[in-house]
N, C-alpha and C. Protein backbone atom coordinates (compact mmCIF):
# COMPACT_ATOMS: atom_id res chain seq x y z
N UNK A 1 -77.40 -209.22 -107.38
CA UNK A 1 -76.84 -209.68 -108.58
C UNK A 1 -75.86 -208.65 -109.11
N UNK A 2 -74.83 -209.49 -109.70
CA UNK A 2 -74.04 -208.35 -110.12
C UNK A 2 -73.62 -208.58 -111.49
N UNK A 3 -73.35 -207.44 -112.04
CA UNK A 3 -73.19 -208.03 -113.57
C UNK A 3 -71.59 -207.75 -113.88
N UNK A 4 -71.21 -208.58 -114.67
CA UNK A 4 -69.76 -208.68 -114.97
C UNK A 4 -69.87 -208.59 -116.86
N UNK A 5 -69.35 -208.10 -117.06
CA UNK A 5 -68.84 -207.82 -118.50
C UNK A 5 -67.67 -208.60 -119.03
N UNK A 6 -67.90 -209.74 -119.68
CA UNK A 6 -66.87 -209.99 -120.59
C UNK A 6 -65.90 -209.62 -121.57
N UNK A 7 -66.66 -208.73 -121.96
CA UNK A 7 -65.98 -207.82 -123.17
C UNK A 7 -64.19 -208.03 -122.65
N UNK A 8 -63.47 -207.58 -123.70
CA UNK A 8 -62.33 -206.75 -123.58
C UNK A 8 -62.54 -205.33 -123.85
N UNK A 9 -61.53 -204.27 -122.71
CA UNK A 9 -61.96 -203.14 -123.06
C UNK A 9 -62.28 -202.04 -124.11
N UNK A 10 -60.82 -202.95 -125.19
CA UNK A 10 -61.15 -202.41 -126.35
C UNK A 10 -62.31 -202.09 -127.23
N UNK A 11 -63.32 -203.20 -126.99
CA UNK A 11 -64.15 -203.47 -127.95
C UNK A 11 -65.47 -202.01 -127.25
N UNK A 12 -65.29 -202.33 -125.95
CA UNK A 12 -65.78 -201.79 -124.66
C UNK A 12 -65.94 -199.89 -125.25
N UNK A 13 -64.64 -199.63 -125.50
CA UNK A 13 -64.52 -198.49 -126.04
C UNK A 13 -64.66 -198.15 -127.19
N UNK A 14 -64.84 -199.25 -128.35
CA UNK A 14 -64.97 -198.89 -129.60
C UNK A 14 -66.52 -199.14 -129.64
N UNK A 15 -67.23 -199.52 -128.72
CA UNK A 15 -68.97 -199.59 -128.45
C UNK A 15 -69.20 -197.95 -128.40
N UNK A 16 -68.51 -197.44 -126.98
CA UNK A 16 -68.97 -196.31 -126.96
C UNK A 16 -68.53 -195.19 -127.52
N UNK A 17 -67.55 -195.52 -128.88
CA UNK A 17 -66.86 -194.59 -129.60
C UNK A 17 -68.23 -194.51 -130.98
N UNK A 18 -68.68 -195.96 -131.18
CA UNK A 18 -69.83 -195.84 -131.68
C UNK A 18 -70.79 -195.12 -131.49
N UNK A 19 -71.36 -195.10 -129.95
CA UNK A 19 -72.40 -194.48 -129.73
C UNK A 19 -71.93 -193.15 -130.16
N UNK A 20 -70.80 -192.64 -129.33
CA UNK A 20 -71.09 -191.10 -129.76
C UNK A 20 -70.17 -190.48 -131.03
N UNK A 21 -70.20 -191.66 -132.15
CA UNK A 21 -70.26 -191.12 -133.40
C UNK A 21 -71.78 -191.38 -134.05
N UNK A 22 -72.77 -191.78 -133.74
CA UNK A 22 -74.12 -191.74 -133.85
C UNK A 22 -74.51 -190.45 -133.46
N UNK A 23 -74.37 -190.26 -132.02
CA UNK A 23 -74.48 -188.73 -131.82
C UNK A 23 -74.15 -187.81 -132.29
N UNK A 24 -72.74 -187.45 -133.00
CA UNK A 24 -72.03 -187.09 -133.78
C UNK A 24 -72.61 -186.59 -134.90
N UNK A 25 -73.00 -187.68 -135.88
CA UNK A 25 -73.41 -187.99 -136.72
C UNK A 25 -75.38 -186.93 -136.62
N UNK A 26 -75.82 -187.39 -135.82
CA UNK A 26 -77.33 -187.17 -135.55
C UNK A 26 -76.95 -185.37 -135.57
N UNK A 27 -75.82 -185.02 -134.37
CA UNK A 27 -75.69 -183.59 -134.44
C UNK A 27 -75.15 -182.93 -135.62
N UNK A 28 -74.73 -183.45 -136.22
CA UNK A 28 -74.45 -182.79 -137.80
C UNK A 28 -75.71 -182.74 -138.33
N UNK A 29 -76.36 -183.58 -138.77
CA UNK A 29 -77.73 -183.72 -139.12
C UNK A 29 -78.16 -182.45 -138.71
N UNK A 30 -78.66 -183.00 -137.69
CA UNK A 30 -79.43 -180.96 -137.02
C UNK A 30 -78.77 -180.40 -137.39
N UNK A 31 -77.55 -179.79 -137.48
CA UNK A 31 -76.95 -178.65 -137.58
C UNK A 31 -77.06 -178.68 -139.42
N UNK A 32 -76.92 -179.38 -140.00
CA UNK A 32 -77.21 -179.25 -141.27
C UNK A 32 -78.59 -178.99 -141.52
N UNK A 33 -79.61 -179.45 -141.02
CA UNK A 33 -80.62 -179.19 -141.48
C UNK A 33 -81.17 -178.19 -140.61
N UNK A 34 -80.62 -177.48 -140.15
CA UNK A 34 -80.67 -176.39 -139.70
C UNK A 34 -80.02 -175.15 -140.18
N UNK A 35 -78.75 -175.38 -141.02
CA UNK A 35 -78.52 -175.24 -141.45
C UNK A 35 -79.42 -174.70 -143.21
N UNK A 36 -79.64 -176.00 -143.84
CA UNK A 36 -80.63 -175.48 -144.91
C UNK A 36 -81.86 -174.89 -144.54
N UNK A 37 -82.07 -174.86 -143.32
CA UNK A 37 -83.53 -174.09 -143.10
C UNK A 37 -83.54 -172.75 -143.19
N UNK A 38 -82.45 -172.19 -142.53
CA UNK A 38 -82.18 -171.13 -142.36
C UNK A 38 -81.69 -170.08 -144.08
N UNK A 39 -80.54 -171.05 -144.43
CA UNK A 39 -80.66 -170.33 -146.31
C UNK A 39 -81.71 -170.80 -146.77
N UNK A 40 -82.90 -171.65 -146.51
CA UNK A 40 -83.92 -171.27 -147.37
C UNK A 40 -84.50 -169.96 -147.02
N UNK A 41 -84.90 -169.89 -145.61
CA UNK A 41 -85.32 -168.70 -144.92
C UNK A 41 -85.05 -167.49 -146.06
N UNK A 42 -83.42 -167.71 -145.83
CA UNK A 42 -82.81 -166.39 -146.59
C UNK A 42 -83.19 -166.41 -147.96
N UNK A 43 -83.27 -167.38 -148.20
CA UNK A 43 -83.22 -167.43 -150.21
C UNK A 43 -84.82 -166.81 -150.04
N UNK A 44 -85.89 -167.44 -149.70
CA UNK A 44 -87.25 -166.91 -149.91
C UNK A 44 -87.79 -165.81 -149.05
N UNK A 45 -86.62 -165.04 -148.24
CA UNK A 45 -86.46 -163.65 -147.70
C UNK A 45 -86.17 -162.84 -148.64
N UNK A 46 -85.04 -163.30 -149.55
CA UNK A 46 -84.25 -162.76 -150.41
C UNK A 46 -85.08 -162.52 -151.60
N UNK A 47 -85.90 -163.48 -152.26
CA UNK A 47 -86.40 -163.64 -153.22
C UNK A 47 -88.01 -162.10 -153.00
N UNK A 48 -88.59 -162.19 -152.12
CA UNK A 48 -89.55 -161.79 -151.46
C UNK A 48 -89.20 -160.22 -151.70
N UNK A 49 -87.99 -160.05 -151.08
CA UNK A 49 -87.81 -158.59 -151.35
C UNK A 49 -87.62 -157.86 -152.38
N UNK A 50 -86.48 -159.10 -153.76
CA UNK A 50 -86.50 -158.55 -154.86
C UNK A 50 -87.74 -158.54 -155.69
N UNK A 51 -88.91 -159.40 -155.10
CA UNK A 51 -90.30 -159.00 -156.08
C UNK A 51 -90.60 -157.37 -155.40
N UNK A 52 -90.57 -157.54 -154.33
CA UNK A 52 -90.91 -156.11 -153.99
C UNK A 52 -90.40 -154.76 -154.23
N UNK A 53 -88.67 -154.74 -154.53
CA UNK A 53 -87.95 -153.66 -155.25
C UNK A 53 -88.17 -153.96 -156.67
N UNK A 54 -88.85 -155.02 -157.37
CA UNK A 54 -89.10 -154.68 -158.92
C UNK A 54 -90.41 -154.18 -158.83
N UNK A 55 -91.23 -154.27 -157.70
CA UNK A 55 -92.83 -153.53 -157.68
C UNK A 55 -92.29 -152.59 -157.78
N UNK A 56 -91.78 -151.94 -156.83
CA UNK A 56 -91.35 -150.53 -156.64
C UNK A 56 -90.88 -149.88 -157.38
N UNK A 57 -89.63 -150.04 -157.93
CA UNK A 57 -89.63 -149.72 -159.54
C UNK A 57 -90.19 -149.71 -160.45
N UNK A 58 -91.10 -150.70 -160.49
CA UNK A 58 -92.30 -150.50 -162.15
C UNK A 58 -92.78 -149.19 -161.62
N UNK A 59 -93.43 -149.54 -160.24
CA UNK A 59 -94.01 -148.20 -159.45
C UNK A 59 -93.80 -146.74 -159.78
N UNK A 60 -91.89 -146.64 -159.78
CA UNK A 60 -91.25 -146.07 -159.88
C UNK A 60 -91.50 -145.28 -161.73
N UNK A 61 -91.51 -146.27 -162.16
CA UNK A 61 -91.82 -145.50 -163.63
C UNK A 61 -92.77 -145.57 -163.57
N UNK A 62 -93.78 -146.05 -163.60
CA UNK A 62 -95.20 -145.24 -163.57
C UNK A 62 -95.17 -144.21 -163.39
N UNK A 63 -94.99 -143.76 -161.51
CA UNK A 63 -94.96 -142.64 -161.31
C UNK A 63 -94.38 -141.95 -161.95
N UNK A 64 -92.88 -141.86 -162.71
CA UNK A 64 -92.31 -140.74 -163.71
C UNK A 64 -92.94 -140.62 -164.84
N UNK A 65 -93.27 -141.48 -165.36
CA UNK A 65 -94.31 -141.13 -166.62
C UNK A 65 -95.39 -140.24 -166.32
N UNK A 66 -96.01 -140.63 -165.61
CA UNK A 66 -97.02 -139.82 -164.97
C UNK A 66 -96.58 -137.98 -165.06
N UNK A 67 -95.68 -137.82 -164.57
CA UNK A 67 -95.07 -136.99 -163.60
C UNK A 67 -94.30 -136.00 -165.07
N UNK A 68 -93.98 -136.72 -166.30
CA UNK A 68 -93.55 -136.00 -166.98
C UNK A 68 -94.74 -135.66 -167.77
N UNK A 69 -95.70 -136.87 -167.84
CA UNK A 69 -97.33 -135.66 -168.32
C UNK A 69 -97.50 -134.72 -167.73
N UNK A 70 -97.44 -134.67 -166.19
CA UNK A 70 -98.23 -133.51 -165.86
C UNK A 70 -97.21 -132.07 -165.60
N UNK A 71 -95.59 -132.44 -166.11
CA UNK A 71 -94.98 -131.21 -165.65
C UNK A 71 -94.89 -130.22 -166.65
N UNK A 72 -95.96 -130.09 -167.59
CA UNK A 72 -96.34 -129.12 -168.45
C UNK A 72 -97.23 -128.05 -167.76
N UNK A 73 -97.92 -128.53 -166.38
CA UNK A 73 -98.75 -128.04 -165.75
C UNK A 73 -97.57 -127.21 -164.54
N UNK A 74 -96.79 -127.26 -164.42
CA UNK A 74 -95.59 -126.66 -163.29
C UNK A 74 -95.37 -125.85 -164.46
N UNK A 75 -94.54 -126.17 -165.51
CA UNK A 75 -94.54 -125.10 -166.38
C UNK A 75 -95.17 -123.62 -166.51
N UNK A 76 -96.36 -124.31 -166.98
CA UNK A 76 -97.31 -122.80 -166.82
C UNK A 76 -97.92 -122.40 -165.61
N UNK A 77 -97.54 -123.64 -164.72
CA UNK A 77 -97.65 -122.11 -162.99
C UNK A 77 -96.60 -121.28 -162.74
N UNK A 78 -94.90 -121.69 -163.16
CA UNK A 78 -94.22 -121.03 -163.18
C UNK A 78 -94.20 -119.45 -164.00
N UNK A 79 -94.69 -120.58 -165.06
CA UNK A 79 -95.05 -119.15 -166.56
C UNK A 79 -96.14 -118.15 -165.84
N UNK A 80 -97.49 -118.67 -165.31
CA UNK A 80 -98.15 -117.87 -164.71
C UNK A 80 -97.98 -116.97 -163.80
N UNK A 81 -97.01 -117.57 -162.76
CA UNK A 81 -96.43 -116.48 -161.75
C UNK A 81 -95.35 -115.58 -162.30
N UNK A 82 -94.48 -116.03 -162.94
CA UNK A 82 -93.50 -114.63 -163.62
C UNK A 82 -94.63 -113.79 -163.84
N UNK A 83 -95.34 -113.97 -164.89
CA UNK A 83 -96.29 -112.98 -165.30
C UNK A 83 -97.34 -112.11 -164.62
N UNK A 84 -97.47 -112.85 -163.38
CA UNK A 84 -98.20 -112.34 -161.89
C UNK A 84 -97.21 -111.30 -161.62
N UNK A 85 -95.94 -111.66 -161.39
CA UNK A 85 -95.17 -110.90 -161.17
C UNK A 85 -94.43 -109.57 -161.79
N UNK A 86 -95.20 -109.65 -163.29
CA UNK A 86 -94.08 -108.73 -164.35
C UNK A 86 -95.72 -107.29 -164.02
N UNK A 87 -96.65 -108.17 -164.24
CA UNK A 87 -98.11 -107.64 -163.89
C UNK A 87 -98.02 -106.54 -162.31
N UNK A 88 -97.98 -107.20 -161.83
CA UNK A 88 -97.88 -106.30 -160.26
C UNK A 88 -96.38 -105.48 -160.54
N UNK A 89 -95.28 -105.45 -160.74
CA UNK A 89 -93.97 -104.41 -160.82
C UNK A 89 -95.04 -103.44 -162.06
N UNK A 90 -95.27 -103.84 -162.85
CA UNK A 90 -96.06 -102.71 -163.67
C UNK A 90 -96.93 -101.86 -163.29
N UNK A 91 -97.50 -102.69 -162.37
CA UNK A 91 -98.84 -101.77 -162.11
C UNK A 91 -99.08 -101.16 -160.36
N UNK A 92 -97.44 -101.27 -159.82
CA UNK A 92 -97.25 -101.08 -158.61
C UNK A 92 -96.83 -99.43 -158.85
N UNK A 93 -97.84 -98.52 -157.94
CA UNK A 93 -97.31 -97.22 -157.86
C UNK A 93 -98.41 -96.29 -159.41
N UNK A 94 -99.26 -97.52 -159.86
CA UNK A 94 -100.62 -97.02 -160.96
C UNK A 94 -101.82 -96.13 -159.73
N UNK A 95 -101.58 -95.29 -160.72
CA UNK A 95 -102.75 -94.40 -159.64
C UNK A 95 -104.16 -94.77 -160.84
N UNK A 96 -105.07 -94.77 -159.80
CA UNK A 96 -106.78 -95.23 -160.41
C UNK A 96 -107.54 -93.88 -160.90
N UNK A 97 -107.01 -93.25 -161.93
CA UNK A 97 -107.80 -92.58 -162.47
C UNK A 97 -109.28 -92.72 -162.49
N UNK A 98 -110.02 -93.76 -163.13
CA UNK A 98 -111.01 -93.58 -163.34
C UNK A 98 -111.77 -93.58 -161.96
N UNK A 99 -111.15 -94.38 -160.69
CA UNK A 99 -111.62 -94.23 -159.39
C UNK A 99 -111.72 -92.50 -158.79
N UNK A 100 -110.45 -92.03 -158.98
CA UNK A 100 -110.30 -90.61 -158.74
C UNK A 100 -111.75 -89.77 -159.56
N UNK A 101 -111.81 -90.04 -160.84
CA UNK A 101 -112.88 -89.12 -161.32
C UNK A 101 -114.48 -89.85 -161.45
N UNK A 102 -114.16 -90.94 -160.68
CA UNK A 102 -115.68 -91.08 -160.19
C UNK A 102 -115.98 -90.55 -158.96
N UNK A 103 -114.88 -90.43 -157.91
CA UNK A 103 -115.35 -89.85 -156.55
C UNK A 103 -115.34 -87.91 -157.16
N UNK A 104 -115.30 -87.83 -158.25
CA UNK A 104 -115.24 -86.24 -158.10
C UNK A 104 -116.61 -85.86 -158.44
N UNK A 105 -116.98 -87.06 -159.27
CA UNK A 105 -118.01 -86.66 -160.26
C UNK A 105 -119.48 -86.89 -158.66
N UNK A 106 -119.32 -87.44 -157.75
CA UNK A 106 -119.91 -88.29 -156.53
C UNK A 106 -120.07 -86.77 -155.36
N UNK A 107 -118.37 -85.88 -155.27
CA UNK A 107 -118.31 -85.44 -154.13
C UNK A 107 -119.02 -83.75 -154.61
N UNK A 108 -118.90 -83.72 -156.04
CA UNK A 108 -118.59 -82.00 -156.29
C UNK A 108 -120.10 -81.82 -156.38
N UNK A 109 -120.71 -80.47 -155.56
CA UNK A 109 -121.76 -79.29 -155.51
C UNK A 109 -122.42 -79.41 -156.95
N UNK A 110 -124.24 -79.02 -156.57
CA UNK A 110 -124.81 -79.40 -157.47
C UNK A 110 -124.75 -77.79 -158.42
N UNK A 111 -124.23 -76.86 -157.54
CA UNK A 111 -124.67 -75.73 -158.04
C UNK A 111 -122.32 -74.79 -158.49
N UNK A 112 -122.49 -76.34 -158.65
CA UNK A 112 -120.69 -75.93 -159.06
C UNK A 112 -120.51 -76.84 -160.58
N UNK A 113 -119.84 -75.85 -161.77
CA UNK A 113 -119.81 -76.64 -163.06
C UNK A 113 -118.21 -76.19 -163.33
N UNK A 114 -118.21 -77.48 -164.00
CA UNK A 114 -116.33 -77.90 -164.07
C UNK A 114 -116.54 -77.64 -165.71
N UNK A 115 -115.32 -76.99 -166.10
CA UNK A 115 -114.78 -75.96 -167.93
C UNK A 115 -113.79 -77.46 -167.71
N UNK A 116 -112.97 -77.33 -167.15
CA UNK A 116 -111.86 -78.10 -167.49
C UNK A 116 -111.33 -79.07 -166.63
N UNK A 117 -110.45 -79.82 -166.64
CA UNK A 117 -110.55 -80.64 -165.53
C UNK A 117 -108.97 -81.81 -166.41
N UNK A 118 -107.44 -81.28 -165.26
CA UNK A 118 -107.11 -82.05 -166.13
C UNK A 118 -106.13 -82.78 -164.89
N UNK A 119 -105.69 -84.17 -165.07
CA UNK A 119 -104.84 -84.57 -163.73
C UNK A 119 -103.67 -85.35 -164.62
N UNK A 120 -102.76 -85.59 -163.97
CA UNK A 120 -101.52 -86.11 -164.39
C UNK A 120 -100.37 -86.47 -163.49
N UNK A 121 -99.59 -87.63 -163.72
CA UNK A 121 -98.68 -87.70 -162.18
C UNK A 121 -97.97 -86.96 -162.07
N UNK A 122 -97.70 -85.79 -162.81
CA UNK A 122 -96.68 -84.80 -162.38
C UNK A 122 -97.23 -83.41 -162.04
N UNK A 123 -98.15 -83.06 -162.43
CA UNK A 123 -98.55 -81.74 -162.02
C UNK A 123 -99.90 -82.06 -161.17
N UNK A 124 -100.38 -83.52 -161.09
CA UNK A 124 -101.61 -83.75 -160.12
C UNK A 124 -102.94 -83.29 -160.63
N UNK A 125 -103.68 -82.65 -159.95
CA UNK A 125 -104.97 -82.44 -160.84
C UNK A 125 -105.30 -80.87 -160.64
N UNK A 126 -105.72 -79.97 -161.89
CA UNK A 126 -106.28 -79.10 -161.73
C UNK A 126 -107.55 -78.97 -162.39
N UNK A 127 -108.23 -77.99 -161.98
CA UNK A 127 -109.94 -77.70 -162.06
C UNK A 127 -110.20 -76.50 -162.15
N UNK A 128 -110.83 -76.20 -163.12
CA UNK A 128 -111.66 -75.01 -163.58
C UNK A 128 -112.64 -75.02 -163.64
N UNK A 129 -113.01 -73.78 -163.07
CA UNK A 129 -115.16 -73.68 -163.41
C UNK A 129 -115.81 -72.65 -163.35
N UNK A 130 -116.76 -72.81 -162.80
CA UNK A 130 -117.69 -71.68 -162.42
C UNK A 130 -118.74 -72.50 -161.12
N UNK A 131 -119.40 -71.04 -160.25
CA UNK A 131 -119.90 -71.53 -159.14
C UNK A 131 -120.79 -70.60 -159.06
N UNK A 132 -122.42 -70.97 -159.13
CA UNK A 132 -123.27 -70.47 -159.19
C UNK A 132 -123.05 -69.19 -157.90
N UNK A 133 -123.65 -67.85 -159.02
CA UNK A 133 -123.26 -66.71 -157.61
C UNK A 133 -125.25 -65.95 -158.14
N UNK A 134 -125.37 -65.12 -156.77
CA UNK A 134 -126.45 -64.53 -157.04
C UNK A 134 -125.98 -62.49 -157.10
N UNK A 135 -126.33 -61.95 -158.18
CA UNK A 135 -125.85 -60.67 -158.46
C UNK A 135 -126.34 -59.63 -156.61
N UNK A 136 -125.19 -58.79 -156.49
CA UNK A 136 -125.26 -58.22 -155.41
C UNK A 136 -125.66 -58.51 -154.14
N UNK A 137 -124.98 -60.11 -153.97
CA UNK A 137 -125.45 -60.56 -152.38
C UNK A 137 -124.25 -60.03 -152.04
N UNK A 138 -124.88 -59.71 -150.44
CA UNK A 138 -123.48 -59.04 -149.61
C UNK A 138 -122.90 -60.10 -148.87
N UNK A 139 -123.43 -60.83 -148.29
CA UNK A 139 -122.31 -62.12 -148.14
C UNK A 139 -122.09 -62.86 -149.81
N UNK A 140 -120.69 -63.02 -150.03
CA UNK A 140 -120.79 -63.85 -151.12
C UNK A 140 -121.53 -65.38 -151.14
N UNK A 141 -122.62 -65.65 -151.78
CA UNK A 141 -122.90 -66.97 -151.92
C UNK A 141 -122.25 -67.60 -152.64
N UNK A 142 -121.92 -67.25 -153.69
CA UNK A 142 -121.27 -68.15 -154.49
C UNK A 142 -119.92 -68.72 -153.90
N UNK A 143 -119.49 -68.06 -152.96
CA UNK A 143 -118.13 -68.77 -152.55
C UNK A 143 -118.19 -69.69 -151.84
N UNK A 144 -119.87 -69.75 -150.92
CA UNK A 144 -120.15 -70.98 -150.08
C UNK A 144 -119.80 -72.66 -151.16
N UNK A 145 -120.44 -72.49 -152.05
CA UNK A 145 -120.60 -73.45 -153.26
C UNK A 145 -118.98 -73.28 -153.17
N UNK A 146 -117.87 -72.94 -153.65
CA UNK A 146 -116.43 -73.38 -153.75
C UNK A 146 -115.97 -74.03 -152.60
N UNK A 147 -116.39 -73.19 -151.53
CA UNK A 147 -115.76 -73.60 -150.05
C UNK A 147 -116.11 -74.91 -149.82
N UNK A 148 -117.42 -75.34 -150.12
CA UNK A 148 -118.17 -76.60 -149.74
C UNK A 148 -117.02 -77.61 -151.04
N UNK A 149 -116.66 -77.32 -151.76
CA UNK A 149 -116.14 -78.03 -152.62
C UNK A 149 -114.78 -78.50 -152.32
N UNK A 150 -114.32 -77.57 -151.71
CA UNK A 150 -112.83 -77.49 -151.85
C UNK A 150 -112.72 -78.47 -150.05
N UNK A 151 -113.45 -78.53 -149.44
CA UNK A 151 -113.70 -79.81 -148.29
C UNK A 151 -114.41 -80.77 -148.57
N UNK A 152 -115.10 -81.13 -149.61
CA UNK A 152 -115.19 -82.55 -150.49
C UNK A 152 -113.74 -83.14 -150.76
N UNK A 153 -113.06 -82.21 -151.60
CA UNK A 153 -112.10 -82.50 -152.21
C UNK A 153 -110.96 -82.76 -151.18
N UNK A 154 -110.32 -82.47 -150.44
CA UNK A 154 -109.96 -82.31 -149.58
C UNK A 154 -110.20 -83.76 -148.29
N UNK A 155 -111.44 -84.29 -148.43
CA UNK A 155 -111.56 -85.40 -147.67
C UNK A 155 -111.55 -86.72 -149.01
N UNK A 156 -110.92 -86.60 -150.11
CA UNK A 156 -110.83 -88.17 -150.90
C UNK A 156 -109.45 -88.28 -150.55
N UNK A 157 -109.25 -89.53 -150.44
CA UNK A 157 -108.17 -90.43 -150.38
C UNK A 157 -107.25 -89.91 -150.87
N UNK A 158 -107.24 -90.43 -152.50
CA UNK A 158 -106.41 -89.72 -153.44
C UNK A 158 -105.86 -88.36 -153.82
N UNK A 159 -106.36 -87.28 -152.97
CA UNK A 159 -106.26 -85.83 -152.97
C UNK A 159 -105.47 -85.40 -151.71
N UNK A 160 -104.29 -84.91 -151.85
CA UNK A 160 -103.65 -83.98 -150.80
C UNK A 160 -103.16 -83.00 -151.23
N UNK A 161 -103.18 -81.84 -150.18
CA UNK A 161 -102.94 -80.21 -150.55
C UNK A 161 -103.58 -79.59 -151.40
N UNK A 162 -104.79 -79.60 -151.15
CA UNK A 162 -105.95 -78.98 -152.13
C UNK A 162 -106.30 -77.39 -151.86
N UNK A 163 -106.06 -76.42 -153.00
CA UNK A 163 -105.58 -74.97 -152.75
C UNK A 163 -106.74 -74.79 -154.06
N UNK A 164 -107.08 -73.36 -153.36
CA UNK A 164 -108.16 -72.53 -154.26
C UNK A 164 -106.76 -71.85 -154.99
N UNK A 165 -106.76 -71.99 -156.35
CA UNK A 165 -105.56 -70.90 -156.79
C UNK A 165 -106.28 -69.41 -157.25
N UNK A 166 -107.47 -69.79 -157.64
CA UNK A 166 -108.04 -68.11 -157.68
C UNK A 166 -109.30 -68.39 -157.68
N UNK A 167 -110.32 -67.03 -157.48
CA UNK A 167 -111.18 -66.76 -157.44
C UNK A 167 -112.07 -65.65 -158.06
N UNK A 168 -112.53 -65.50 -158.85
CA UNK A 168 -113.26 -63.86 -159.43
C UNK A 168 -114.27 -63.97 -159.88
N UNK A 169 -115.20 -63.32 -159.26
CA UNK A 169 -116.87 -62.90 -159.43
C UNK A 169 -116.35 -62.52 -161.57
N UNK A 170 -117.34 -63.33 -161.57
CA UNK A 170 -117.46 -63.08 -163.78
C UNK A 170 -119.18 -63.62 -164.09
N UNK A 171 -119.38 -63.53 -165.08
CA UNK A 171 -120.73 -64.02 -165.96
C UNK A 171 -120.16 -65.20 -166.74
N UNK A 172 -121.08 -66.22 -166.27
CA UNK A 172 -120.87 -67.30 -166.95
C UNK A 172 -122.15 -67.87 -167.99
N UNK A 173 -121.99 -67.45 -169.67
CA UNK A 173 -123.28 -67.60 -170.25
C UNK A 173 -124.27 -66.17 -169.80
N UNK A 174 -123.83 -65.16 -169.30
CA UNK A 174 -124.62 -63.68 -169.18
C UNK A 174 -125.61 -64.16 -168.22
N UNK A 175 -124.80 -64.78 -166.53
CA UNK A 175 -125.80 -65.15 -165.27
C UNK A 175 -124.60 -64.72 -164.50
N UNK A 176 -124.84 -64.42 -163.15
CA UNK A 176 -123.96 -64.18 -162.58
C UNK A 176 -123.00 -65.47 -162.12
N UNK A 177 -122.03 -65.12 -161.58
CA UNK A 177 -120.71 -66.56 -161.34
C UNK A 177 -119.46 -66.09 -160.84
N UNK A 178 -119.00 -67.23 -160.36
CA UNK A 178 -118.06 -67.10 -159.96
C UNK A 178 -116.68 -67.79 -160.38
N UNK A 179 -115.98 -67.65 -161.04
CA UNK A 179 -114.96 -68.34 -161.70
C UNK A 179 -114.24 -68.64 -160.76
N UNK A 180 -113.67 -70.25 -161.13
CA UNK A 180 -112.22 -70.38 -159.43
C UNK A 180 -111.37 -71.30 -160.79
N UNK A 181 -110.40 -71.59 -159.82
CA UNK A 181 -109.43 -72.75 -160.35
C UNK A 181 -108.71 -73.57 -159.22
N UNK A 182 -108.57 -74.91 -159.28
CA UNK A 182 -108.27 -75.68 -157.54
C UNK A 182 -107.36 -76.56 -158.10
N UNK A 183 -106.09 -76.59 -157.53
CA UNK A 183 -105.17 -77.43 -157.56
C UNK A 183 -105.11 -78.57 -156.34
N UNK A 184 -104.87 -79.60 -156.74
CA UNK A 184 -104.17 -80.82 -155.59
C UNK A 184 -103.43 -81.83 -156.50
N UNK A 185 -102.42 -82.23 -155.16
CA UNK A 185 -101.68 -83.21 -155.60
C UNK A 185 -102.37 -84.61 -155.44
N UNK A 186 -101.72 -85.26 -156.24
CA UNK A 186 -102.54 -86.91 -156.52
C UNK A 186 -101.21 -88.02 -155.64
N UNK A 187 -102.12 -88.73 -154.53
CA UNK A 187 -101.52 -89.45 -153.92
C UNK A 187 -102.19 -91.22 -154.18
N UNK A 188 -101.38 -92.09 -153.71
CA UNK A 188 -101.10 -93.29 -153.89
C UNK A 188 -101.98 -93.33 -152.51
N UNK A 189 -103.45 -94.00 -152.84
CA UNK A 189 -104.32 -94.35 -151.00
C UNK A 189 -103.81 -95.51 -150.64
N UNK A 190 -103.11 -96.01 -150.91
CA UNK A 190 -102.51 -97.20 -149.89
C UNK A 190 -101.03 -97.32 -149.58
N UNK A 191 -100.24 -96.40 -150.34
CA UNK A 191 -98.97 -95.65 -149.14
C UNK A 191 -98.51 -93.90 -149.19
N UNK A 192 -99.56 -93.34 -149.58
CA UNK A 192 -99.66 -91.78 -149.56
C UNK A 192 -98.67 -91.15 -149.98
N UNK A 193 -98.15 -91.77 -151.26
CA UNK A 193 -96.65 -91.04 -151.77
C UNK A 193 -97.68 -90.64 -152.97
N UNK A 194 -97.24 -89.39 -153.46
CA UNK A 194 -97.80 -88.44 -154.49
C UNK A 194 -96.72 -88.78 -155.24
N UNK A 195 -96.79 -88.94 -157.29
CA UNK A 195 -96.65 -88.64 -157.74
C UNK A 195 -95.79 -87.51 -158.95
């Protein structure tokens, strides 16, 4: 069987000018509504993010509020450390007196008594006394008692160049004795610069 078409061609072609303005037609469609799918996409992409940069910002001031309460507290660590700092330049190159005359009071002979006793950063420390002596020993004893002293002194920290400046058999209180006087210089025990 064969089929024959009556048509004229015209009509023939304005059939299938139809069809594929249906198609036409259908592909706009998709493409339009593909179209709005996609700017919705964007619009409720769009929308999505600006809730999230206004979180972030409230966020944002919160956190600065916050942040200007607590920078009263930077304040006075700053304030605290200058003052750490004005503290240590002051007291850098302080020699420890009262440390110095507790190790003296610790190192010096039971049978050795201190008259005077004076230290200072410029002339360092000197010492006066007396040192138990016994009348007409022929080795001097009493000088053992200085000698033993003057290598006490001699091993503190704080003490360098420690010199007997004199010595003389005297009565101290109408007993026999030995009068001395001992100079040293006063040093810094943690970088050994004297004064």
């Amino acid at each position: 069987m064969m089929r024959i078409n009556l048509l004229p061609p015209e009509i023939l072609d304005r059939r299938k000018a139809e069809k594929r303005i249906g198609w036409v037609v259908l592909a706009a469609i998709g493409v339009a509504v593909i179209l709005v799918g996609v700017w919705a996409f964007a619009f409720l992409n769009l929308r999505g993010q600006e809730d999230e940069l206004a979180a972030i910002q409230q966020q944002v001031q919160t956190t600065n509020a916050q942040a200007a309460q607590l920078a009263i507290f930077e304040e006075r660590a700053a304030e605290l450390e200058s003052r750490r700092v004005t503290a240590a330049q002051a007291l850098d190159g302080r020699r420890s007196w009262a440390k110095l005359f507790n190790e003296l009071s610790l190192v010096l002979p039971s049978d050795v008594w201190i008259q005077t006793l004076s230290a200072d950063q410029a002339t360092g420390l000197q010492i006066a006394g007396y040192a138990v002596d016994v009348a007409n020993d022929s080795p001097d004893a009493g000088h053992k008692a200085i000698a033993k002293m003057l290598v006490r002194l001699a091993d503190l920290d704080q003490l360098r160049n420690v010199w007997l400046s004199s010595s003389t058999k005297s009565d101290f209180e109408e007993q026999p004795a030995i009068q001395f006087a001992v100079s040293a210089e006063v040093v810094d025990p943690t970088t050994g610069a004297t004064q």
